[in-house]
Structures are given as structure tokens and as C-alpha cells.
N, C-alpha and C. Protein backbone atom coordinates (compact mmCIF):
# COMPACT_ATOMS: atom_id res chain seq x y z
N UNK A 1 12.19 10.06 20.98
CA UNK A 1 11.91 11.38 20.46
C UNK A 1 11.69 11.26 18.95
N UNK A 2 10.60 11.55 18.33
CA UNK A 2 9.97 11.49 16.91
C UNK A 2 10.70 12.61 16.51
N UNK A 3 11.14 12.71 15.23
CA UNK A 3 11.59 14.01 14.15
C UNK A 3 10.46 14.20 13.19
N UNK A 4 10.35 15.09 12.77
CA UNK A 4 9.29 15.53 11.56
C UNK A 4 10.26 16.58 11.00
N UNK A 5 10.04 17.00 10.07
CA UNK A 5 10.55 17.82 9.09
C UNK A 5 9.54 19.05 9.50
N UNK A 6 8.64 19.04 10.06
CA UNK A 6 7.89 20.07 10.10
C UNK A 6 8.79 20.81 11.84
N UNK A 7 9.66 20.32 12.60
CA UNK A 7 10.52 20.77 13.48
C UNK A 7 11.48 21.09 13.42
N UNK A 8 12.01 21.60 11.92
CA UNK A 8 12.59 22.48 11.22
C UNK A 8 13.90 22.87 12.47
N UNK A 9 15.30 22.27 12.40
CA UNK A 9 16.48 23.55 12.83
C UNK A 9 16.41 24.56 12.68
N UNK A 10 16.60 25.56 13.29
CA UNK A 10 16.60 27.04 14.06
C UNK A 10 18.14 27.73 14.25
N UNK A 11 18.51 28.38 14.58
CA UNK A 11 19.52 28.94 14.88
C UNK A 11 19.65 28.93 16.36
N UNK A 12 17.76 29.08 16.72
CA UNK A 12 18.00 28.73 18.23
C UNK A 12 17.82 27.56 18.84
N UNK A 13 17.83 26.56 18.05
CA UNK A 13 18.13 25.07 18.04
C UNK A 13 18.98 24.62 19.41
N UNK A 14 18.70 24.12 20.43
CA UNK A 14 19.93 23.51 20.56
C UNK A 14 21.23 22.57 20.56
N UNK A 15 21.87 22.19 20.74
CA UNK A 15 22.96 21.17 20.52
C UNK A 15 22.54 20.28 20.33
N UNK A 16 21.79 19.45 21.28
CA UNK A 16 20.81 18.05 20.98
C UNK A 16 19.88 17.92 19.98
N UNK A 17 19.13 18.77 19.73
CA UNK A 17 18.17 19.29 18.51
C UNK A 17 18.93 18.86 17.36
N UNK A 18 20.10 19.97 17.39
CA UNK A 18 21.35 19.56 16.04
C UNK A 18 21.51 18.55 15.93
N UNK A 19 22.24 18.14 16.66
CA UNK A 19 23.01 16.93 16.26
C UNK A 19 22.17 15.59 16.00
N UNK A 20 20.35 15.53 16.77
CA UNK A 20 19.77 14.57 16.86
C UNK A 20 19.09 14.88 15.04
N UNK A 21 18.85 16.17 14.77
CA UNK A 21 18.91 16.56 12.78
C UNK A 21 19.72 16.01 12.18
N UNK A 22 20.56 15.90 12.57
CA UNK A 22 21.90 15.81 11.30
C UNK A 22 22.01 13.93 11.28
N UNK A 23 21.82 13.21 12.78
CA UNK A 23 21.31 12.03 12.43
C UNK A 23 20.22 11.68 12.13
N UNK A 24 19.32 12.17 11.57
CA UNK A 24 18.13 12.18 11.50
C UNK A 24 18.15 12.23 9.40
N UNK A 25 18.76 12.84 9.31
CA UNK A 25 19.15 13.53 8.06
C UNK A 25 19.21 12.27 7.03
N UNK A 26 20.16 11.68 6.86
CA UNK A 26 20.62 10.63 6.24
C UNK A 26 19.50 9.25 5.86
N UNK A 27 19.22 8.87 7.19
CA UNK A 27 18.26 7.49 7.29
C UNK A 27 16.85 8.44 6.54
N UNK A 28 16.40 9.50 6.54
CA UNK A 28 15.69 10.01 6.11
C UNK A 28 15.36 9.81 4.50
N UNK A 29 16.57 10.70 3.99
CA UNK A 29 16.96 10.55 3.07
C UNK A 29 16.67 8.83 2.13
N UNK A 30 17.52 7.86 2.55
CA UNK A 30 18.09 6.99 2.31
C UNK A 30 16.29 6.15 1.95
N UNK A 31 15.80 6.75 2.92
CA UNK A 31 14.10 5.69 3.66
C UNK A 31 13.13 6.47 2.23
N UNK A 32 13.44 8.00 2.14
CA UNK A 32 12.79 7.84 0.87
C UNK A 32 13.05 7.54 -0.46
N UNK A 33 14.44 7.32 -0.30
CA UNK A 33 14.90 7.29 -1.68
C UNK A 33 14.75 5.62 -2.17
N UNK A 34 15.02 4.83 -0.73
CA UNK A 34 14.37 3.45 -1.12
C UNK A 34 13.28 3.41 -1.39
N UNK A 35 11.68 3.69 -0.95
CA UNK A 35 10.70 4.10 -1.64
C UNK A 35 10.17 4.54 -3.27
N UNK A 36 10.95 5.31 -3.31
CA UNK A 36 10.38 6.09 -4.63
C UNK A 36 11.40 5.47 -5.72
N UNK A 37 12.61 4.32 -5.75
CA UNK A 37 12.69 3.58 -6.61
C UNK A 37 12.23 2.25 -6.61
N UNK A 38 10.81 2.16 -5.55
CA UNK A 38 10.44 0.57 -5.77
C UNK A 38 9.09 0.88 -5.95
N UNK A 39 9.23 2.02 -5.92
CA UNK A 39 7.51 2.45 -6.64
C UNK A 39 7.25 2.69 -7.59
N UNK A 40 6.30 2.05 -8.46
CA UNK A 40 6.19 1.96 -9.79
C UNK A 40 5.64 3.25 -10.41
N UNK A 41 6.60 3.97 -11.69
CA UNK A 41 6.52 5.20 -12.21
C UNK A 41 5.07 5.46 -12.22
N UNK A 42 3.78 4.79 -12.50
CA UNK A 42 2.25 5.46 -12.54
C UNK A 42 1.98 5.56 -11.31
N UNK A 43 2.42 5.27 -10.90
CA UNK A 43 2.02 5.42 -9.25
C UNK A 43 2.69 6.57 -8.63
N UNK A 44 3.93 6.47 -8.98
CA UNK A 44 4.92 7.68 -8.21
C UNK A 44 4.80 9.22 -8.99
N UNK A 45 4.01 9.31 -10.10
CA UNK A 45 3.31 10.43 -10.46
C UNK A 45 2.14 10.98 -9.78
N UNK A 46 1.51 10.05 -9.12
CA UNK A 46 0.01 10.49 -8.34
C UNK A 46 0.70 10.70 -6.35
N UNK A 47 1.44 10.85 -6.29
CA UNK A 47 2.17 10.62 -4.60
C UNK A 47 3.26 12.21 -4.80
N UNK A 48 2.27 13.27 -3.92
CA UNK A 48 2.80 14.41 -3.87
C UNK A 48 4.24 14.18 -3.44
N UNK A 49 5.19 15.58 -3.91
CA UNK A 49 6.68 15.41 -3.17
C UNK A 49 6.94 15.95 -2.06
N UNK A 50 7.59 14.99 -1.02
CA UNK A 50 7.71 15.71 -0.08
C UNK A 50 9.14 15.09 0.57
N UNK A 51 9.65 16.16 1.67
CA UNK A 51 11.20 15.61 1.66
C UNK A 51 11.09 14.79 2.97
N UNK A 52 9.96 14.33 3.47
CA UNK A 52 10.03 13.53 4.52
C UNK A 52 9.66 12.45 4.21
N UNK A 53 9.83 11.36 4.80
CA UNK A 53 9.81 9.87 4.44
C UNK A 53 8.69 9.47 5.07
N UNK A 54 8.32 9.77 6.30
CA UNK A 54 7.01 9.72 6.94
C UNK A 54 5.86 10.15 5.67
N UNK A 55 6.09 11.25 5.45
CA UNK A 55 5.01 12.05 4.77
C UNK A 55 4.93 11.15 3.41
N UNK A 56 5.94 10.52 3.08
CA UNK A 56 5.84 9.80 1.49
C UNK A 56 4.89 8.78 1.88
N UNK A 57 5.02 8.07 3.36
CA UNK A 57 4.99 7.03 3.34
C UNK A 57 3.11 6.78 3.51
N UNK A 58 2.77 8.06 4.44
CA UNK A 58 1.92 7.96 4.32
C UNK A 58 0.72 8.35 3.03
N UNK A 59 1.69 9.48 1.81
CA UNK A 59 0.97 9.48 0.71
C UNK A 59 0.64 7.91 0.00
N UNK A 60 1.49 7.59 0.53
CA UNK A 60 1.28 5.88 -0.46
C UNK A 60 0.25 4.92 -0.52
N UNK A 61 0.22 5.30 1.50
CA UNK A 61 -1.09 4.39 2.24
C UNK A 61 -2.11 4.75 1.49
N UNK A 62 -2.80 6.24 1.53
CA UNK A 62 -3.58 6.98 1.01
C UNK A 62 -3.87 6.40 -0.29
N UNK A 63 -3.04 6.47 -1.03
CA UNK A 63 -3.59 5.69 -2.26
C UNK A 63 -3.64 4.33 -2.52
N UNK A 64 -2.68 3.45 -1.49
CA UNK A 64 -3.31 1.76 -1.89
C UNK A 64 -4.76 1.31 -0.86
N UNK A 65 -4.93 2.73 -0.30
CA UNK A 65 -6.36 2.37 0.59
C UNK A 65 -7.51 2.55 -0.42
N UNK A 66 -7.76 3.49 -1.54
CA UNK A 66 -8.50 3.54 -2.43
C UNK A 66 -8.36 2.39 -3.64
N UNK A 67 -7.16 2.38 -3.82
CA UNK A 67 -6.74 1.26 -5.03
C UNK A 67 -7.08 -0.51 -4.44
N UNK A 68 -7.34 -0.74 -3.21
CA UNK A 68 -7.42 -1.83 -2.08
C UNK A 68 -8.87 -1.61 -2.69
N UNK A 69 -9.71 -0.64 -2.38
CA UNK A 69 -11.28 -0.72 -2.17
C UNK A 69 -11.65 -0.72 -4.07
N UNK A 70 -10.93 -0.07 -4.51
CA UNK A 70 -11.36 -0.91 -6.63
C UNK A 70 -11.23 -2.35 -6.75
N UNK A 71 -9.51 -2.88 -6.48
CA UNK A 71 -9.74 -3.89 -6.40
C UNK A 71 -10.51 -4.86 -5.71
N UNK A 72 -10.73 -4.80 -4.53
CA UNK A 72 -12.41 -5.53 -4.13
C UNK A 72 -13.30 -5.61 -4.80
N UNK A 73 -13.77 -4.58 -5.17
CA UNK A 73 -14.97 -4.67 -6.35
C UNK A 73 -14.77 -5.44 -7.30
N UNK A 74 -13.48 -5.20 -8.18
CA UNK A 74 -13.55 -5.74 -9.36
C UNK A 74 -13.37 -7.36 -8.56
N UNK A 75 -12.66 -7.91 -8.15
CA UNK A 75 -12.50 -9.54 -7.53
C UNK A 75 -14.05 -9.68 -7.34
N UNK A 76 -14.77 -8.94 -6.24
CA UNK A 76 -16.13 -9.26 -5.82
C UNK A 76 -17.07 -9.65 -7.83
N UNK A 77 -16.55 -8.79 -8.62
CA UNK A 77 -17.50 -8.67 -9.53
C UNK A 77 -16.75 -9.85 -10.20
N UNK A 78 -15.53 -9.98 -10.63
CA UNK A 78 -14.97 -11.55 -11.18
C UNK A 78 -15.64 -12.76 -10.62
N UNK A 79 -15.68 -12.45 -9.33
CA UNK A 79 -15.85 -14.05 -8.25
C UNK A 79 -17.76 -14.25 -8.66
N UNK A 80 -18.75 -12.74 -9.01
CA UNK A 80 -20.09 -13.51 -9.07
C UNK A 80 -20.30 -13.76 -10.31
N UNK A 81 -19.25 -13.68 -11.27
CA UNK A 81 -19.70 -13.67 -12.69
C UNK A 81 -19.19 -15.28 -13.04
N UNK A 82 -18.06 -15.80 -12.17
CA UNK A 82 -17.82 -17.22 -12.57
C UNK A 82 -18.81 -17.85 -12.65
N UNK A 83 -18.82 -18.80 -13.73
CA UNK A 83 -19.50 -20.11 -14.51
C UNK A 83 -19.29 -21.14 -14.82
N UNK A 84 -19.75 -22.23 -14.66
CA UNK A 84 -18.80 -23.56 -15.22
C UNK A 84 -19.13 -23.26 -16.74
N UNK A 85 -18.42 -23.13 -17.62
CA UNK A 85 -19.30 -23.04 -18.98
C UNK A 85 -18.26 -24.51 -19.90
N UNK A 86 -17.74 -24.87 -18.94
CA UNK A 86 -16.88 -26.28 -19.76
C UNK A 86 -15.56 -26.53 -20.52
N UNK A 87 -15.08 -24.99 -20.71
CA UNK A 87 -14.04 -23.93 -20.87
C UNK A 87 -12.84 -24.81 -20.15
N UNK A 88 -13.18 -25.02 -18.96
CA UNK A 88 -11.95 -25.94 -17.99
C UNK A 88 -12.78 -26.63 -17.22
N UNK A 89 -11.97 -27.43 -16.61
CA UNK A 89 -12.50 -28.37 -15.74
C UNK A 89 -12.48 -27.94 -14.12
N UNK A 90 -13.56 -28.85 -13.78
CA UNK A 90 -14.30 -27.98 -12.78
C UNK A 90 -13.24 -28.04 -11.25
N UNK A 91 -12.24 -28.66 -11.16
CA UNK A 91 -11.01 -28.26 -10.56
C UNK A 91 -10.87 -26.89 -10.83
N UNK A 92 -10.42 -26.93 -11.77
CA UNK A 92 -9.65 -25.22 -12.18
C UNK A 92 -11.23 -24.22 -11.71
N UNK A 93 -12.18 -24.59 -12.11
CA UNK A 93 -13.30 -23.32 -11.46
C UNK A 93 -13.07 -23.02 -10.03
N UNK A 94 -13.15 -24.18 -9.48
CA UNK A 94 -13.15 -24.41 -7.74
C UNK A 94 -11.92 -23.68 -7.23
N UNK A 95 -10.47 -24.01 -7.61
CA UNK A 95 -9.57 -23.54 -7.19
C UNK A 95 -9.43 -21.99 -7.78
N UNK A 96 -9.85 -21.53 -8.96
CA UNK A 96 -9.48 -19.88 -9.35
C UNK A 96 -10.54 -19.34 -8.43
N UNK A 97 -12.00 -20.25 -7.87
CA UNK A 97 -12.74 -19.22 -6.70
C UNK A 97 -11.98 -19.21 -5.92
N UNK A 98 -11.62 -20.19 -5.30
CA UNK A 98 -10.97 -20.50 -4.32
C UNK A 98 -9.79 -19.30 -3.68
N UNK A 99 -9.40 -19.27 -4.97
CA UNK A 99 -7.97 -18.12 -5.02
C UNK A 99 -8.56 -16.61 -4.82
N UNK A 100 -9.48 -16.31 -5.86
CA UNK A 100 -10.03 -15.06 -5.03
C UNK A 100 -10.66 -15.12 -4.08
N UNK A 101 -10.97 -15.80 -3.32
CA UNK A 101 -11.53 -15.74 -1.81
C UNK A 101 -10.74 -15.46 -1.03
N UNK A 102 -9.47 -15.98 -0.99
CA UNK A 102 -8.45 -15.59 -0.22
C UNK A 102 -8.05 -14.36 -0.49
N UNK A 103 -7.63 -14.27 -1.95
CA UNK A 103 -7.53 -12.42 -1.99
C UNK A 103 -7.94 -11.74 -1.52
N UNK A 104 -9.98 -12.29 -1.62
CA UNK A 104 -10.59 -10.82 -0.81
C UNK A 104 -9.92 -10.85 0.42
N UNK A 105 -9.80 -12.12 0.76
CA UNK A 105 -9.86 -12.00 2.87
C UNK A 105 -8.36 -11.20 3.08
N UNK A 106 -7.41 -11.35 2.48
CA UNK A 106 -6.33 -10.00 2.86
C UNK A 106 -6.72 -8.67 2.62
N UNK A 107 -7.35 -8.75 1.61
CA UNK A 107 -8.04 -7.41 1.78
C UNK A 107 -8.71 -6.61 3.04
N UNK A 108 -9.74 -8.02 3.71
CA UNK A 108 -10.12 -7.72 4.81
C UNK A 108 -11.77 -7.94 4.63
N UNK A 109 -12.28 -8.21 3.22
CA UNK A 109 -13.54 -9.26 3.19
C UNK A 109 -13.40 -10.80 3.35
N UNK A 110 -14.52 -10.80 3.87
CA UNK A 110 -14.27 -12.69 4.34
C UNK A 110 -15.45 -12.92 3.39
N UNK A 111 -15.35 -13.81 2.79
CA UNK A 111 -16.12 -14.36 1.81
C UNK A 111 -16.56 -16.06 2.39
N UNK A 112 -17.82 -16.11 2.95
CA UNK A 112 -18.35 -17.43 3.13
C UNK A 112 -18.05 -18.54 1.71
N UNK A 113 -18.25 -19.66 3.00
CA UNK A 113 -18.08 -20.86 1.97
C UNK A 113 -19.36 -21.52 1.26
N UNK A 114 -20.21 -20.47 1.70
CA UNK A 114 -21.37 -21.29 1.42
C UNK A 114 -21.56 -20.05 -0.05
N UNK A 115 -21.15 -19.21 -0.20
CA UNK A 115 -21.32 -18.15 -1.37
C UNK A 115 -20.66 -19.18 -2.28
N UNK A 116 -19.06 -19.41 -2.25
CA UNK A 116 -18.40 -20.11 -3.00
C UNK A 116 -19.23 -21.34 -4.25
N UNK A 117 -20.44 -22.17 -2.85
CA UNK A 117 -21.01 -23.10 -3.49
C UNK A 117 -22.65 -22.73 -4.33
């Protein structure tokens, strides 16, 4: 049985209702309050308030799904601007592509190996 805060106790609540609220109550609590101190203050200014933990949790998604799709770009735009310009040695070029390639692919772009070269 799912709880939402939007199924609000009643007076005509019954016993199971109650008592399954009142445990419901706490882990609630506890689930957002772990949240919103491991979320970093610029961030936890843009993430409406709300007293459900579900509802936080999904304001959060909401915004690392947009902040996910900037950072792509900017990696995509780092990864075509690399150059050997002699700066470092061509190890260090190979492996810092290397490294954002993998970034993108958690992201969920796969970046060929043949782009790389």
C-alpha cells in the first residue's frame, strides 16, 4: 500500500489508515530531511517545498534531467574542440578523450571510437 501526502488523514480515517500515517510519518520525514542536507544550497533554492519525500524526490530528478542534457553539450563541445597543440603529451590527449567518452556514455550518449580518432 503506497502513502502520498496527497491521502491526507480524515477524521473519517480508519484505524489502519491511522496508524499505517503515523508510521508513515517519521521515515518520511527523516527521507527528506536526508535529502535536503546533501543537496547542495544552489540547487536546493531551485527544488520547490514540499512535505513529501516522494514529491522532493522527484523535484530533483526534474532538474538533474535538464542539468544531465547542459552538461552533454558542454562535454560534446569540450570533446570536438580537443587538439594536440603540444601543451601535453599525446597520452594525456588520448586519455582526457578517453575520459569524456565515458562520461558521455553514463549520460546515455555513446560516443564511437572511430569519432575519438
Amino acid at each position: 500500500m503506497a502513502y502520498d501526502s496527497a491521502s491526507a488523514i480524515t477524521d473519517s480515517s480508519s484505524a489502519d489508515e491511522k496508524s499505517f500515517h503515523k508510521a508513515w510519518e517519521c521515515p518520511n520525514r527523516l527521507s527528506l530531511m536526508f535529502m535536503r542536507m546533501h543537496i547542495a544550497n544552489n540547487i536546493k533554492s531551485t527544488i520547490p517545498q514540499t512535505e513529501s519525500a516522494r514529491e522532493y524526490r522527484k523535484f530533483v530528478e526534474e532538474y538533474f534531467r535538464s542539468a544531465d542534457k547542459s552538461l552533454t553539450g558542454t562535454l560534446m563541445a569540450e570533446l570536438t574542440d580537443m587538439k594536440f597543440d603540444g601543451s601535453r603529451s599525446m597520452q594525456n590527449l588520448i586519455i582526457e578523450m578517453t575520459n569524456i567518452a565515458a562520461r558521455l556514455q553514463t549520460l546515455g550518449m555513446k560516443v564511437d571510437s572511430s569519432f575519438l580518432v
